[in-house]
C-alpha atoms as a PDB file:
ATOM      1  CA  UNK A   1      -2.036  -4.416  13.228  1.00  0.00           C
ATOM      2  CA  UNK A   2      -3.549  -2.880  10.406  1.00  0.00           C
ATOM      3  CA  UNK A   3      -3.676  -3.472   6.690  1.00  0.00           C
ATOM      4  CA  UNK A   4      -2.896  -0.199   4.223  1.00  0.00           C
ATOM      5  CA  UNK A   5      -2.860   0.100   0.694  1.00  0.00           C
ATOM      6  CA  UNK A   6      -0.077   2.377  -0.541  1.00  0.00           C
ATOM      7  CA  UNK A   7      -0.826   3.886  -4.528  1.00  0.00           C
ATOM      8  CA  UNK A   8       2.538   4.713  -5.689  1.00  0.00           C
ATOM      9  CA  UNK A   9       4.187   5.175  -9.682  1.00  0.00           C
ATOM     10  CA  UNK A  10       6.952   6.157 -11.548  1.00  0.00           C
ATOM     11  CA  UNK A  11       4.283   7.273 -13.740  1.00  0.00           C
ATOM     12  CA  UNK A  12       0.819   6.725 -14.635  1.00  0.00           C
ATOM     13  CA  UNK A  13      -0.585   4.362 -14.027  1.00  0.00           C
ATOM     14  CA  UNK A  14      -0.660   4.281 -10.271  1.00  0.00           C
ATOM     15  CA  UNK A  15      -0.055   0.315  -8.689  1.00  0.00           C
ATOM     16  CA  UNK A  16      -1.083  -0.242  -5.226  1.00  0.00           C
ATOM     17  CA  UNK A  17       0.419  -2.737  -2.514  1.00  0.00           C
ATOM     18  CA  UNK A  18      -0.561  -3.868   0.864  1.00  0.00           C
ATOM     19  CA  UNK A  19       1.720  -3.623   4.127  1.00  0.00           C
ATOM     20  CA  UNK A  20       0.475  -4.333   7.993  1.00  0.00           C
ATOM     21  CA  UNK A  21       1.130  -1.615   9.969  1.00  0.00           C
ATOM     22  CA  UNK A  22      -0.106  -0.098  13.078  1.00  0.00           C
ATOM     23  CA  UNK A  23      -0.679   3.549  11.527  1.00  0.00           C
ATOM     24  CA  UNK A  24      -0.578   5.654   7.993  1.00  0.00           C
ATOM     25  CA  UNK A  25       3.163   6.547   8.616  1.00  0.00           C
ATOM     26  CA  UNK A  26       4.747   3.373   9.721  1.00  0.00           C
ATOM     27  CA  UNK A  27       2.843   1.532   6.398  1.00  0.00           C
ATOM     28  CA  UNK A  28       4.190   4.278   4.187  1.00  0.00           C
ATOM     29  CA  UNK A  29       7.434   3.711   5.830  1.00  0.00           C
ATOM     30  CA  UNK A  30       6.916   0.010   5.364  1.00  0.00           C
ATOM     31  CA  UNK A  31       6.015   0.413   1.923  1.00  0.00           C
ATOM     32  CA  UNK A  32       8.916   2.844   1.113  1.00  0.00           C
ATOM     33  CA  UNK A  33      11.508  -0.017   2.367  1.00  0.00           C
ATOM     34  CA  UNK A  34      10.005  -2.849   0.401  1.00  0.00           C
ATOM     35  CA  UNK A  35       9.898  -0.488  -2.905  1.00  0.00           C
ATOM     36  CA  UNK A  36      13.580   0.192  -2.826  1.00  0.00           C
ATOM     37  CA  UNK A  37      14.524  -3.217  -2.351  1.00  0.00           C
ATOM     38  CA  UNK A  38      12.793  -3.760  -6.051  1.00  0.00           C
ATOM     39  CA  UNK A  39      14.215  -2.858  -9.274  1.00  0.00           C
ATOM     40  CA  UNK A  40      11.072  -0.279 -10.651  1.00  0.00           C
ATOM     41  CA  UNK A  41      13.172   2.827 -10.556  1.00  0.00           C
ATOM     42  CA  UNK A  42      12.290   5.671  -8.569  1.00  0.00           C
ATOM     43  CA  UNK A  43       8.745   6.153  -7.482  1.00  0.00           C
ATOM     44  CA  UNK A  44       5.928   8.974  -5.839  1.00  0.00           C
ATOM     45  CA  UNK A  45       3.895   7.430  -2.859  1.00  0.00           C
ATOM     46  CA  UNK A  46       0.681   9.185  -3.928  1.00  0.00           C
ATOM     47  CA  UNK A  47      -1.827   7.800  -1.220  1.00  0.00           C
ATOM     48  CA  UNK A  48      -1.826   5.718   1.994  1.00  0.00           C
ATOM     49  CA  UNK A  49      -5.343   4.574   3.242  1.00  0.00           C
ATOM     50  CA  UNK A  50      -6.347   1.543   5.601  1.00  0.00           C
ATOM     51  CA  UNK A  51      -8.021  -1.342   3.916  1.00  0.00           C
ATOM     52  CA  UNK A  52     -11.638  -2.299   5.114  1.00  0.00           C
ATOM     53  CA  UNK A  53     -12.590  -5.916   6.157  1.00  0.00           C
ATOM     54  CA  UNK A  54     -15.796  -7.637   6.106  1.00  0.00           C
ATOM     55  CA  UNK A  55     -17.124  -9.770   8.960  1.00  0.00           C
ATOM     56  CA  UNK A  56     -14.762 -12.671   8.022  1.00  0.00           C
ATOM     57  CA  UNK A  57     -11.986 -10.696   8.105  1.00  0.00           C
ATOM     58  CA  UNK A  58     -11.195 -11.158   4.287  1.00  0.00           C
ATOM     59  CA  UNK A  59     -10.005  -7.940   2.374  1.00  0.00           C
ATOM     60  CA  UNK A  60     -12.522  -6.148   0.056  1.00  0.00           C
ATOM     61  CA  UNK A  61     -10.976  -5.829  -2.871  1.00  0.00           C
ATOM     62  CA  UNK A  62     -13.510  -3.453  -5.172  1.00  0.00           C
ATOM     63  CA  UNK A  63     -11.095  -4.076  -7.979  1.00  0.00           C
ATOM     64  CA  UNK A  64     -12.262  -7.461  -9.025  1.00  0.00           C
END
């Protein structure tokens, strides 16, 4: 499996989360079904892209 970081928003700004999946589709899928189970309104998935690891496996997070 695979980690992806779907961008989605109601609005701007755009939030990202994570899901494990084994391709773009089934994480935006993943992502869809965890979004509607939370009480942010509707939402736009604007971007699906797989997350690179380092050696140790740990995600890069260029946000911190």
């Amino acid at each position: 499996m695979k980690i992806y970081r779907v961008a989605y928003s109601e609005f701007v700004p755009v939030y990202d989360i994570e899901v494990e999946a084994e391709n773009e589709s089934e994480a935006h899928d993943k992502a869809k079904e965890v979004l509607s189970d939370t009480d942010i309104g509707e939402f736009e998935i604007w971007r699906v892209e797989e997350v690179k690891k380092d050696k140790d496996e740990k995600t890069i997070n260029n946000n911190n």
